[in-house]
Structures are given as structure tokens and as C-alpha cells.
C-alpha atoms as a PDB file:
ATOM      1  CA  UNK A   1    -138.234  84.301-203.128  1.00  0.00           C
ATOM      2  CA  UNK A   2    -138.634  80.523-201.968  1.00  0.00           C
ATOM      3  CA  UNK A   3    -136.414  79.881-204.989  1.00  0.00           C
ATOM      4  CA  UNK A   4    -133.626  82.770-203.932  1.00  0.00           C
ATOM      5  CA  UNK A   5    -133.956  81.369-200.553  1.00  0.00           C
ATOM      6  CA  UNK A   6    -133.444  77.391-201.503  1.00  0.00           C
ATOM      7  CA  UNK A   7    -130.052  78.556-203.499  1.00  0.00           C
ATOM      8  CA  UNK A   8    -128.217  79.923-201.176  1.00  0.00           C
ATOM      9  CA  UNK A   9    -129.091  77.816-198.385  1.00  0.00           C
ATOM     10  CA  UNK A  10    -127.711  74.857-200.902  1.00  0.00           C
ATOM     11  CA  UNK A  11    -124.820  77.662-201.567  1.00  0.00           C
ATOM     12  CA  UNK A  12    -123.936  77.585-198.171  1.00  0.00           C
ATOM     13  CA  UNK A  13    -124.469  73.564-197.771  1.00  0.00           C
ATOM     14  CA  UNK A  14    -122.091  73.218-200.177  1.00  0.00           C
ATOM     15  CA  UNK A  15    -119.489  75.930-198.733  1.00  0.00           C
ATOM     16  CA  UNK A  16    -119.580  73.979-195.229  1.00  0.00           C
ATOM     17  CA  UNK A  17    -118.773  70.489-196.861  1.00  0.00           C
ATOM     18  CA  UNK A  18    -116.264  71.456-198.976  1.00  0.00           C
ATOM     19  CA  UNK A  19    -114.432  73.125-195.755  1.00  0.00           C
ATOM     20  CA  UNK A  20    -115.934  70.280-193.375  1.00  0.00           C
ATOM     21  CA  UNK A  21    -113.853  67.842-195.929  1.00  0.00           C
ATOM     22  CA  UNK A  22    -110.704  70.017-196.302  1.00  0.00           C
ATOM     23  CA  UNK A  23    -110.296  70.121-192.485  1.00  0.00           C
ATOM     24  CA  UNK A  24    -110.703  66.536-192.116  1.00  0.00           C
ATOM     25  CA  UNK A  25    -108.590  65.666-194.592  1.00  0.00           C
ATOM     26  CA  UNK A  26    -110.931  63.333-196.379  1.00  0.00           C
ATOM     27  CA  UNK A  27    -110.010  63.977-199.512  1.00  0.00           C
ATOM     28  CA  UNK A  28    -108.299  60.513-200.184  1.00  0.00           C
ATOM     29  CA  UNK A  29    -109.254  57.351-199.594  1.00  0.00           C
ATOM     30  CA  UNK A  30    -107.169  54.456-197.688  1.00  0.00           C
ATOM     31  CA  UNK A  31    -105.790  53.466-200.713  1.00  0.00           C
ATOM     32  CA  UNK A  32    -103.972  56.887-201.309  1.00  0.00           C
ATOM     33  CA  UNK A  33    -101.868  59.398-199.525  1.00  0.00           C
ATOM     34  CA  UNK A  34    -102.953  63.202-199.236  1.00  0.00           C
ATOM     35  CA  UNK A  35    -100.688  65.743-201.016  1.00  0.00           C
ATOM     36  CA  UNK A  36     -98.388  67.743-198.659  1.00  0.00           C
ATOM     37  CA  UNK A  37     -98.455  70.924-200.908  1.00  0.00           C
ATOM     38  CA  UNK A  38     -95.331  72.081-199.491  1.00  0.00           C
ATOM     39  CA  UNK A  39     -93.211  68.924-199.342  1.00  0.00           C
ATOM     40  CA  UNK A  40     -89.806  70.835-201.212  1.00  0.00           C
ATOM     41  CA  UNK A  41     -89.100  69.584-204.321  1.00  0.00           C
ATOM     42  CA  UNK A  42     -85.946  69.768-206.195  1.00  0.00           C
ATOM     43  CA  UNK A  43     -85.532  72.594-209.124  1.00  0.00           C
ATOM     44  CA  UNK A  44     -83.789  69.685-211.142  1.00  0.00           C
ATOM     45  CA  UNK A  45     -85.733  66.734-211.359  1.00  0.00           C
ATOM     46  CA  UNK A  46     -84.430  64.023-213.924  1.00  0.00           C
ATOM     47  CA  UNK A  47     -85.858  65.484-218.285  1.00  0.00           C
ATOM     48  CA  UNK A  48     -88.460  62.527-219.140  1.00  0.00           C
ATOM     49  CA  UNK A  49     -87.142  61.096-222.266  1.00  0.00           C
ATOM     50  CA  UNK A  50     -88.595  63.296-224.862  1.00  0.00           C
ATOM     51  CA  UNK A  51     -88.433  60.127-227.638  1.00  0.00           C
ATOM     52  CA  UNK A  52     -90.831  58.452-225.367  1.00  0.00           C
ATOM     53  CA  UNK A  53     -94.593  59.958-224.915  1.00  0.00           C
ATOM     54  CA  UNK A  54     -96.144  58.750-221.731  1.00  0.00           C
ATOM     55  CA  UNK A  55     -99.567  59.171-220.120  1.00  0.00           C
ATOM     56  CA  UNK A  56    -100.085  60.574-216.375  1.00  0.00           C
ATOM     57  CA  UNK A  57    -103.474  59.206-214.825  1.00  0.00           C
ATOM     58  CA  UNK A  58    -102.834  60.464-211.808  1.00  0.00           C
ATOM     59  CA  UNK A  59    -103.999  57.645-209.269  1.00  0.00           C
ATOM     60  CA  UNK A  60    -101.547  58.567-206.866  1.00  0.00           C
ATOM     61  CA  UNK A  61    -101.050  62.119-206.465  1.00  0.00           C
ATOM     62  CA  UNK A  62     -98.338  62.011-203.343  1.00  0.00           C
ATOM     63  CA  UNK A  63     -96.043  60.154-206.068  1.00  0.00           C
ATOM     64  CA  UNK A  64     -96.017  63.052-208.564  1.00  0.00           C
ATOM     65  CA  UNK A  65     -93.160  65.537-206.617  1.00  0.00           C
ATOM     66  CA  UNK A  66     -90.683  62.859-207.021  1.00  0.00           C
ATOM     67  CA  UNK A  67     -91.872  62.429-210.552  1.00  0.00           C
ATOM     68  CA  UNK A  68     -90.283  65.976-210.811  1.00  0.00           C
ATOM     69  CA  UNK A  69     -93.724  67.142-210.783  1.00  0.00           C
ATOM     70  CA  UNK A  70     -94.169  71.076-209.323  1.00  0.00           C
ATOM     71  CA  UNK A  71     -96.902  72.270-206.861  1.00  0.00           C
ATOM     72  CA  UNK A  72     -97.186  76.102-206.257  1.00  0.00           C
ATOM     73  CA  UNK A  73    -100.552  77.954-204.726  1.00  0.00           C
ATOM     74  CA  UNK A  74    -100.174  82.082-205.674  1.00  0.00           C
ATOM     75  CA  UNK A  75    -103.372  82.160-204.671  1.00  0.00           C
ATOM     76  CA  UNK A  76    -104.510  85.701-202.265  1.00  0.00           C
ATOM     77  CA  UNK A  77    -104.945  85.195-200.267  1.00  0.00           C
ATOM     78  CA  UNK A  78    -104.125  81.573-199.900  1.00  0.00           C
ATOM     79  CA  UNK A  79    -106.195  78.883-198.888  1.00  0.00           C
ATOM     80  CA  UNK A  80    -105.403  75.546-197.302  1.00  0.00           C
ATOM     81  CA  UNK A  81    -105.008  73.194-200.333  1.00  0.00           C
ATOM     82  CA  UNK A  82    -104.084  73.544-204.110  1.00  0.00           C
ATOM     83  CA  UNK A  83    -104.111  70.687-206.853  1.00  0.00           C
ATOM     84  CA  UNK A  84    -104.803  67.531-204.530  1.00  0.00           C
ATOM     85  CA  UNK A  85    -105.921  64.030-205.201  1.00  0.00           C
ATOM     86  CA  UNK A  86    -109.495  63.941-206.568  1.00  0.00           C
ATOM     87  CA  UNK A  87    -112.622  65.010-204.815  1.00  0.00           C
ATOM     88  CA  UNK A  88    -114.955  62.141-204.656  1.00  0.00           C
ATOM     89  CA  UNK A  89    -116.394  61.985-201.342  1.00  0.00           C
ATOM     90  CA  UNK A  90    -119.706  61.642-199.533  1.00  0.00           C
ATOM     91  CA  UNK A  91    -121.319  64.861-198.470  1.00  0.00           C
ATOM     92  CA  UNK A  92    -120.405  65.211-194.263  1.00  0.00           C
ATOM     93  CA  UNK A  93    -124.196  65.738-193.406  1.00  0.00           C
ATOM     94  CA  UNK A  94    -127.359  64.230-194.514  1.00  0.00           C
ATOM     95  CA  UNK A  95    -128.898  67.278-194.477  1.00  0.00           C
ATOM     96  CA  UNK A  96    -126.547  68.101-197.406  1.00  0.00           C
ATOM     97  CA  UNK A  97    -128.633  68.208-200.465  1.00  0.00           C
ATOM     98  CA  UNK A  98    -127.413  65.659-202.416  1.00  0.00           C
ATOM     99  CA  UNK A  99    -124.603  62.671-201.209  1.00  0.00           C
ATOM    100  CA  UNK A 100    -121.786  63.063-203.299  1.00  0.00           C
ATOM    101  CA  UNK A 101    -119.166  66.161-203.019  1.00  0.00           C
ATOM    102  CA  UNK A 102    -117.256  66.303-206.716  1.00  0.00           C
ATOM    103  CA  UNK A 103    -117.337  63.700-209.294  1.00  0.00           C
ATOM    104  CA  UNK A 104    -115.887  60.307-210.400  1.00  0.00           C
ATOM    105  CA  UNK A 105    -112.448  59.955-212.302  1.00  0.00           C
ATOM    106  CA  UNK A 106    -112.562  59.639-216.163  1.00  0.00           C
ATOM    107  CA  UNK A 107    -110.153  56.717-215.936  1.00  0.00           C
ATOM    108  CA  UNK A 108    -109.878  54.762-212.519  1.00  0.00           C
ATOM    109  CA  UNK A 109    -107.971  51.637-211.786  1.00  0.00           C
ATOM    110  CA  UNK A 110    -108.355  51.475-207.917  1.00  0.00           C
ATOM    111  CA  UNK A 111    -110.625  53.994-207.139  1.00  0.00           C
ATOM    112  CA  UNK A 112    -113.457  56.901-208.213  1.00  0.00           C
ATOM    113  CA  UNK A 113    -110.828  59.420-207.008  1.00  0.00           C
ATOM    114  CA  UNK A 114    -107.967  58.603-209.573  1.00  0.00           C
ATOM    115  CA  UNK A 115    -107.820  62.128-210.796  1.00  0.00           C
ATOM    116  CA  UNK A 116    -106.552  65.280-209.726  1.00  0.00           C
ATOM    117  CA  UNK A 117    -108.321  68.270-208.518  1.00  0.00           C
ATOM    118  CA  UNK A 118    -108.631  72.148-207.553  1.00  0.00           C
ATOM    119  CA  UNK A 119    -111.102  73.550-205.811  1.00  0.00           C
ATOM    120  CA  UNK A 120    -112.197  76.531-203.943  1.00  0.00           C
ATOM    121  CA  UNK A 121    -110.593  76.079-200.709  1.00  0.00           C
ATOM    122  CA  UNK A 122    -106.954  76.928-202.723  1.00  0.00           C
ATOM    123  CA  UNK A 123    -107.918  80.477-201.717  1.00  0.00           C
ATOM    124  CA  UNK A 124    -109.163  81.357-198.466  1.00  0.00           C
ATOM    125  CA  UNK A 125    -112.766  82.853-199.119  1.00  0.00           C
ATOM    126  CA  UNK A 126    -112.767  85.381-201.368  1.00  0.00           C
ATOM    127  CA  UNK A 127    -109.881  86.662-203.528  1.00  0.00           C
ATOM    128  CA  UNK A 128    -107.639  86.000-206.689  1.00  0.00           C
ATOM    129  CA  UNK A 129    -107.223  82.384-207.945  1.00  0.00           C
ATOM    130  CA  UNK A 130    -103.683  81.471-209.039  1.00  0.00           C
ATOM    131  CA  UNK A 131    -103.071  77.388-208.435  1.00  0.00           C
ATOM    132  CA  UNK A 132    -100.435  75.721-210.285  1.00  0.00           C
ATOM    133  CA  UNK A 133     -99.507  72.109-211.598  1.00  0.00           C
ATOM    134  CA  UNK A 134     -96.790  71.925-213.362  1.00  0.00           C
ATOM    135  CA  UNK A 135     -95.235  69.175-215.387  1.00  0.00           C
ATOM    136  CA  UNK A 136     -91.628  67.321-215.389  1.00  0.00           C
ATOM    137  CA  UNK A 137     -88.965  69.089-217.995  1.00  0.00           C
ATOM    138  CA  UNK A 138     -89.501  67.677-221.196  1.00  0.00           C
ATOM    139  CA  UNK A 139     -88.024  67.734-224.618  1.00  0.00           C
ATOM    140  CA  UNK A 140     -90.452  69.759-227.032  1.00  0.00           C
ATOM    141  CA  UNK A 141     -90.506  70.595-230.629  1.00  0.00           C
ATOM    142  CA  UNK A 142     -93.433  71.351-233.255  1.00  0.00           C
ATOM    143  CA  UNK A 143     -96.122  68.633-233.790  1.00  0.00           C
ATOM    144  CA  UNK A 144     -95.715  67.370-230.557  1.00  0.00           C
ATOM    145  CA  UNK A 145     -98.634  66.786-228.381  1.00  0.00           C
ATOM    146  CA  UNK A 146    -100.660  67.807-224.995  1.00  0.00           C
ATOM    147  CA  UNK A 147    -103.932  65.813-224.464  1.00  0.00           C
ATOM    148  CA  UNK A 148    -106.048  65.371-221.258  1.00  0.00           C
ATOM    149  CA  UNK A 149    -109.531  65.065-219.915  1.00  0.00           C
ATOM    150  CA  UNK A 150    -110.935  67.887-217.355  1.00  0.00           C
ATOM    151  CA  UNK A 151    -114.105  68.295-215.811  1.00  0.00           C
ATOM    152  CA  UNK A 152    -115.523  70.612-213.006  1.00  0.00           C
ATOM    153  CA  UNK A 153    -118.487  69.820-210.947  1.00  0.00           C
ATOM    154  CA  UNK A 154    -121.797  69.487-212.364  1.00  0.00           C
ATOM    155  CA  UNK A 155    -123.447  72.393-210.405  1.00  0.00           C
ATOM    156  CA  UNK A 156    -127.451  71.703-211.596  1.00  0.00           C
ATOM    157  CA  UNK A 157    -127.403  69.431-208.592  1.00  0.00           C
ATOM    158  CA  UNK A 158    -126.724  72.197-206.375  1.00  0.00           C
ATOM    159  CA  UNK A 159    -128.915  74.483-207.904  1.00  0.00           C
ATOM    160  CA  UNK A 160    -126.105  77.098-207.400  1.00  0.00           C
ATOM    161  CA  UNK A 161    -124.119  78.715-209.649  1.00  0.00           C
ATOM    162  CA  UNK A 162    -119.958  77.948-210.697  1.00  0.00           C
ATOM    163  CA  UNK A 163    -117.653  79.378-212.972  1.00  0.00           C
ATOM    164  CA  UNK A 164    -114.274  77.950-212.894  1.00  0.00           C
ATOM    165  CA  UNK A 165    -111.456  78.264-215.554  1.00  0.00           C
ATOM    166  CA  UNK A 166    -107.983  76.627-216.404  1.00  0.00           C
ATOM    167  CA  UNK A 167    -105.043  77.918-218.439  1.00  0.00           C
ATOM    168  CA  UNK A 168    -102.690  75.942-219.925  1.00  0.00           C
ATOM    169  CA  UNK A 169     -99.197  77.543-220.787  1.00  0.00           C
ATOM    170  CA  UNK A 170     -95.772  76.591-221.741  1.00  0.00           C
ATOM    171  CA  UNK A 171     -92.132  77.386-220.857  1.00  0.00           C
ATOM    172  CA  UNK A 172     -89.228  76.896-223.208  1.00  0.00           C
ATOM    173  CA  UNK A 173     -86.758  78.889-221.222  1.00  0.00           C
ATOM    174  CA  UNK A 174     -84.753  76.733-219.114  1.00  0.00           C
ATOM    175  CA  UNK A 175     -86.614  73.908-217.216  1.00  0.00           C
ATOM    176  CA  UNK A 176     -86.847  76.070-213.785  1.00  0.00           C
ATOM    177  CA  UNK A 177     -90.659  76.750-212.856  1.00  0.00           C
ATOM    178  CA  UNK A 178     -90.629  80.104-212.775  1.00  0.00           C
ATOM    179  CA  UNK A 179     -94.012  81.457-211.901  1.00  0.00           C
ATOM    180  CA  UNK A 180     -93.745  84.119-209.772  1.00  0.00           C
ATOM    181  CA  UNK A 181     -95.233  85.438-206.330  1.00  0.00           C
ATOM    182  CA  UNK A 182     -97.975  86.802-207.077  1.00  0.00           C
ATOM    183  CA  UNK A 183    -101.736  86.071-207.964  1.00  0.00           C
ATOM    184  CA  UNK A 184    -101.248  87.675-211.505  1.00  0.00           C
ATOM    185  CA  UNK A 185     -97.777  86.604-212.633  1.00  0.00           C
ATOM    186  CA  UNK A 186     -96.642  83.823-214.764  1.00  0.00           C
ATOM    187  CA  UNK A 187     -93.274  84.091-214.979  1.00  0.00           C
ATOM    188  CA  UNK A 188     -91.168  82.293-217.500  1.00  0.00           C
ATOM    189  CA  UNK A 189     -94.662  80.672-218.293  1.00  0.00           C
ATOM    190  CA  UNK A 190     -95.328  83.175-221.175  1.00  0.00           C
ATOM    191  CA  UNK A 191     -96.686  80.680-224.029  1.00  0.00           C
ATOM    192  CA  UNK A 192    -100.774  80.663-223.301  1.00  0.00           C
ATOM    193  CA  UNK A 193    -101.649  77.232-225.127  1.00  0.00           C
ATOM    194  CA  UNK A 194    -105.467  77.178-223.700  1.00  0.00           C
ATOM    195  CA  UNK A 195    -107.332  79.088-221.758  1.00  0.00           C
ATOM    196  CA  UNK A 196    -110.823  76.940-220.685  1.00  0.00           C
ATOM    197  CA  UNK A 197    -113.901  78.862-219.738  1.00  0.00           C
ATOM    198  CA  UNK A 198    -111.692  82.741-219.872  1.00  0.00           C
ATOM    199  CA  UNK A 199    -115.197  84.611-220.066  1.00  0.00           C
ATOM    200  CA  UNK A 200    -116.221  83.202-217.059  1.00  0.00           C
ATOM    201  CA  UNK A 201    -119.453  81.993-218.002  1.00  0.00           C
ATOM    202  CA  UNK A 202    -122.005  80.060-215.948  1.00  0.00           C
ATOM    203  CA  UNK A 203    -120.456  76.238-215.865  1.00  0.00           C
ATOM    204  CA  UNK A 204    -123.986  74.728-216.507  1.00  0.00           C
ATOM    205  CA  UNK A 205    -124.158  77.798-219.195  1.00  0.00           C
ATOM    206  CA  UNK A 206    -121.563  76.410-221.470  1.00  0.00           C
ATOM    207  CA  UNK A 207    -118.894  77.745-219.481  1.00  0.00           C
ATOM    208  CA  UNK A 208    -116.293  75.047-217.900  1.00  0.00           C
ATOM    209  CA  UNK A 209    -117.445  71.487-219.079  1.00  0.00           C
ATOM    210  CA  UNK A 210    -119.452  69.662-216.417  1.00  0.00           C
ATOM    211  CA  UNK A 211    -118.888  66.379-217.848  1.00  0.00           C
ATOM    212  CA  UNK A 212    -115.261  64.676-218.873  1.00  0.00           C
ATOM    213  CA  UNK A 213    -113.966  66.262-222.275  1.00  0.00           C
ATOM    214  CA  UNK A 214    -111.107  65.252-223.796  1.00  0.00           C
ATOM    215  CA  UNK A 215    -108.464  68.313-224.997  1.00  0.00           C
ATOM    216  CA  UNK A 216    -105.876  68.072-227.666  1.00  0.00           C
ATOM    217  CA  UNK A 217    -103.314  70.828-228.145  1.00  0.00           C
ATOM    218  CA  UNK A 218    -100.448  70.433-230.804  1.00  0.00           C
ATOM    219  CA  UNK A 219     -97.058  72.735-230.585  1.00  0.00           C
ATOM    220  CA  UNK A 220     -96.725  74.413-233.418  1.00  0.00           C
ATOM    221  CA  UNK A 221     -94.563  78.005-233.748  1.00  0.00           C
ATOM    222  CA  UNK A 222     -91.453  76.648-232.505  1.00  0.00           C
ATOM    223  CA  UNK A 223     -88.287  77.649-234.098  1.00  0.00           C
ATOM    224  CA  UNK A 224     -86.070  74.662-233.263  1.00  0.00           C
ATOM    225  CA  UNK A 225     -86.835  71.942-230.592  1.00  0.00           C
ATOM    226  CA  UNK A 226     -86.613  73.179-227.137  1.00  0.00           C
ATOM    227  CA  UNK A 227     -85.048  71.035-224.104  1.00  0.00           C
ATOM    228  CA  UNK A 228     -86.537  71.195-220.480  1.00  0.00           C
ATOM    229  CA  UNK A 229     -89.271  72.877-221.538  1.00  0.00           C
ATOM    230  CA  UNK A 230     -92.176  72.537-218.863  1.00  0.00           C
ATOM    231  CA  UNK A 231     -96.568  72.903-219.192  1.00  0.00           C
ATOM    232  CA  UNK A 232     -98.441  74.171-216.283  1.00  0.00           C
ATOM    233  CA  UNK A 233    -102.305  74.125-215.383  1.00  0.00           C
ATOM    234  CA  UNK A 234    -103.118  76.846-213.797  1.00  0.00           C
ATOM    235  CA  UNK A 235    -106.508  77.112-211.731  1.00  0.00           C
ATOM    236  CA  UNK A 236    -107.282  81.259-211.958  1.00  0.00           C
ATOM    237  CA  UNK A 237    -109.846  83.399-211.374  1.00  0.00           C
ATOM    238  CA  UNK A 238    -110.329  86.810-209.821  1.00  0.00           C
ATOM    239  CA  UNK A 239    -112.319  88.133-207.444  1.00  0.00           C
ATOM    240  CA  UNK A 240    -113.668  83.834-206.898  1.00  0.00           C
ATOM    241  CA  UNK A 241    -114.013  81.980-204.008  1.00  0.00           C
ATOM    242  CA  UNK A 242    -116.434  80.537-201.978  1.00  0.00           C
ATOM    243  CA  UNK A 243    -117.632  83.965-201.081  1.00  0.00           C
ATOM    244  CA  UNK A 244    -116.567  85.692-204.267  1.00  0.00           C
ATOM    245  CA  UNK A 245    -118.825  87.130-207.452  1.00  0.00           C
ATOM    246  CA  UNK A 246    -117.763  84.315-209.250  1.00  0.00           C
ATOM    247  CA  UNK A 247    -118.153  81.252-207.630  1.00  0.00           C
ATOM    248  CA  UNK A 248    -115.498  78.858-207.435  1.00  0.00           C
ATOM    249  CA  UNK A 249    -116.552  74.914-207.415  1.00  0.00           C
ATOM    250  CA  UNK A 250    -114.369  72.052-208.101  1.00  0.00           C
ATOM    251  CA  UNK A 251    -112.050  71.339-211.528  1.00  0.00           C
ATOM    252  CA  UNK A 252    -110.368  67.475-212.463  1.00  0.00           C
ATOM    253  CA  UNK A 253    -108.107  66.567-214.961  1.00  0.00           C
ATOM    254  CA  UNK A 254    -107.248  63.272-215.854  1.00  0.00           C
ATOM    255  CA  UNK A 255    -105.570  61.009-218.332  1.00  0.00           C
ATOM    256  CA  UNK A 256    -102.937  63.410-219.105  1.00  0.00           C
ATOM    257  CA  UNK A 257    -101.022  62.469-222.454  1.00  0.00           C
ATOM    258  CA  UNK A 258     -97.886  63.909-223.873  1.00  0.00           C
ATOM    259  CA  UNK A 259     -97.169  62.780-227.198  1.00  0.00           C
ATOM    260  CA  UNK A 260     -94.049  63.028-229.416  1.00  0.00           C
ATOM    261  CA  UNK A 261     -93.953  62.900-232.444  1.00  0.00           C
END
């Protein structure tokens, strides 16, 4: 019972600072700007040049919308942030039980929160997770590559228990995003590349990594090279949340790749 008792008290700790830091707005440090979510973007940023691969490592996540970069939280219902500079932060209490909320960037040149993030508060309690990043247009054909690092938080310090997951899919269709209104719907987005941690397992119960793991996915199945085609990461879940069956925590990705062949 003492047990029961101790892990959702910590549940709870951990509910407050993650709201706690959301309404502050603590997320990023002096060095960086927060991401305005809703900052409008245009449909028709510039294609990056598809004979040149390039690597994201997101230390400045204000920066990616005029990158051509797309933001869009489907979430429902919808919470107060989506993908957001990384979550790296001391706890708001030290009656929290431990001092660090998140983790540490896989590759940081100014600071622990070079990365970017998703957590729980992209839905508002309880309901279906739908948050999406997606990338620039790019020119795409067969062999080509998709390669990143991702991470969610190491929940045996919290004694609690997380699942999170994170699709990764693909549109060939015409550069637009296109993902729909709703929760459920991915629009043009139809290609599922990866889909991390879809049984939602236990993250300490190897279900979403806890520690940085690299990912490598090669396009293969194309029938002729596609222009402004697009990837998205999509942070999903149903029936998650902060007061949800399955437990929402916190999800990075960093040292995003695209190579061509």
C-alpha cells in the first residue's frame, strides 16, 4: 500500500511540474526563444536541395517555421504546447522527487536543451494524442535516407509508469502538409515508415527507449523519384495524458539526418 501510495504521489509531483513549467514558460533557456505553435507559416516554403543531405540538430527551435518547417497539434482535446524546444529543466519544487524535469540533448552545442520535444501537456488532460512535426519539401527517391536520435524520459526515477509512441510517415503527393483535423487522420501522410513503441508498452518495459537511440530508415518502394515530398513525426496515443490509462511523459528527437543518395 505504502508502495501504491509513494507512486502516485510522485505521479502527481510530476503532473504539477510539468504544468508548473508549461505555464511559466520555462521551457527554454536565455539562450533560446520559445516556439509560438501558431506563428502561420507559409504552405510553400523554398524545396531543400534534394542533391544535398543536411542534418537538423535542432538548437534553435523558433528558427525551424522559416526553415519551411510545419507545426500542427490535432490533439483532443488540445493542450497548451506541441513539439517545443527541449525539456531540460529543474524540477519547480524541492519537494519534487528528483531535480531534473526531462533529459539532456544527444548532441548540444550551447546548451542541454538542444533538442526538440513533446510531451503531455500537447493534450489537455486526458484524451487522444495527435502532435505533428513536419519536415521542409524535399526531393525523394529509393535509397535515400531518414536517420535521427529519440529518447523519452527515463521514468524509473519517478517510480511511475510512461508509455509514449512516435510514428514516422511520408508524403509524396504534392509538398502541402495535409494532415487533417482530427485526432485520427493523417491526411496525405499515408506512407507509415516507423511506428516506435505502437503496443504501448511500459517505457522502462522495453517500450519507448529511455536512453538516446539512433534510427535509420531507407526509402525503398518508390516508383520514380518524388519532388516535395515531406516526413512528419507524429506524437500519438489514445486515451493518454496526464490523467489518461496510458500515461503520457516526455519524447526528444535529435540529430535529425536526411541523406541522399
Amino acid at each position: 500500500m505504502y508502495k501504491y501510495l509513494s507512486m502516485k504521489h510522485n505521479k502527481i509531483l510530476l503532473v504539477i511540474g510539468l504544468l508548473v513549467l508549461s505555464a511559466a514558460g520555462f521551457i527554454v533557456s536565455c539562450t533560446k526563444d520559445k516556439l509560438n505553435t501558431k506563428t502561420p507559416v507559409s504552405p510553400f516554403p523554398p524545396i531543400v536541395d534534394s542533391n544535398s543531405s543536411f542534418t537538423e540538430e535542432f538548437t534553435n527551435v523558433s528558427e525551424l517555421p522559416g526553415k519551411g518547417w510545419i507545426f500542427k497539434n490535432n490533439s483532443e482535446p488540445v493542450g497548451s504546447y506541441g513539439w517545443r524546444q527541449g525539456l531540460y529543466q529543474a524540477a519547480p519544487s524541492s519537494k519534487f522527487p528528483v531535480p531534473i524535469i526531462g533529459f539532456p540533448a544527444y548532441s548540444a552545442s550551447s546548451s542541454p536543451n538542444d533538442f526538440i520535444s513533446c510531451d503531455a501537456s500537447c493534450v489537455n488532460l486526458e484524451g487522444n494524442i495527435s502532435s505533428w512535426l513536419i519536415t521542409p519539401p524535399l526531393n525523394v527517391k529509393n535509397g535515400d535516407q531518414v536517420i535521427f536520435w529519440a529518447r523519452a524520459l527515463d521514468d524509473l526515477q519517478y517510480m511511475i509508469f510512461t508509455t509514449d509512441r512516435v510514428q514516422v510517415l511520408m508524403d509524396t503527393t504534392s509538398g502541402t502538409p495535409d494532415v487533417g483535423t482530427s485526432a485520427t487522420s493523417t491526411g496525405t501522410f499515408s506512407n507509415l515508415l516507423l511506428d516506435i513503441n505502437d503496443g504501448y508498452v511500459e517505457n522502462d518495459n522495453n517500450g519507448f527507449p529511455i536512453e538516446w537511440t539512433q534510427y535509420t530508415i531507407t526509402i525503398s518502394g518508390l516508383g520514380s523519384p518524388k519532388t516535395n515530398a515531406r516526413f512528419a513525426f507524429r506524437y500519438f496515443g489514445t486515451d493518454a495524458g496526464i490523467n489518461g490509462p496510458f500515461y503520457a511523459s516526455v519524447v526528444g528527437i535529435d540529430k535529425l539526418s536526411f541523406v541522399s543518395q
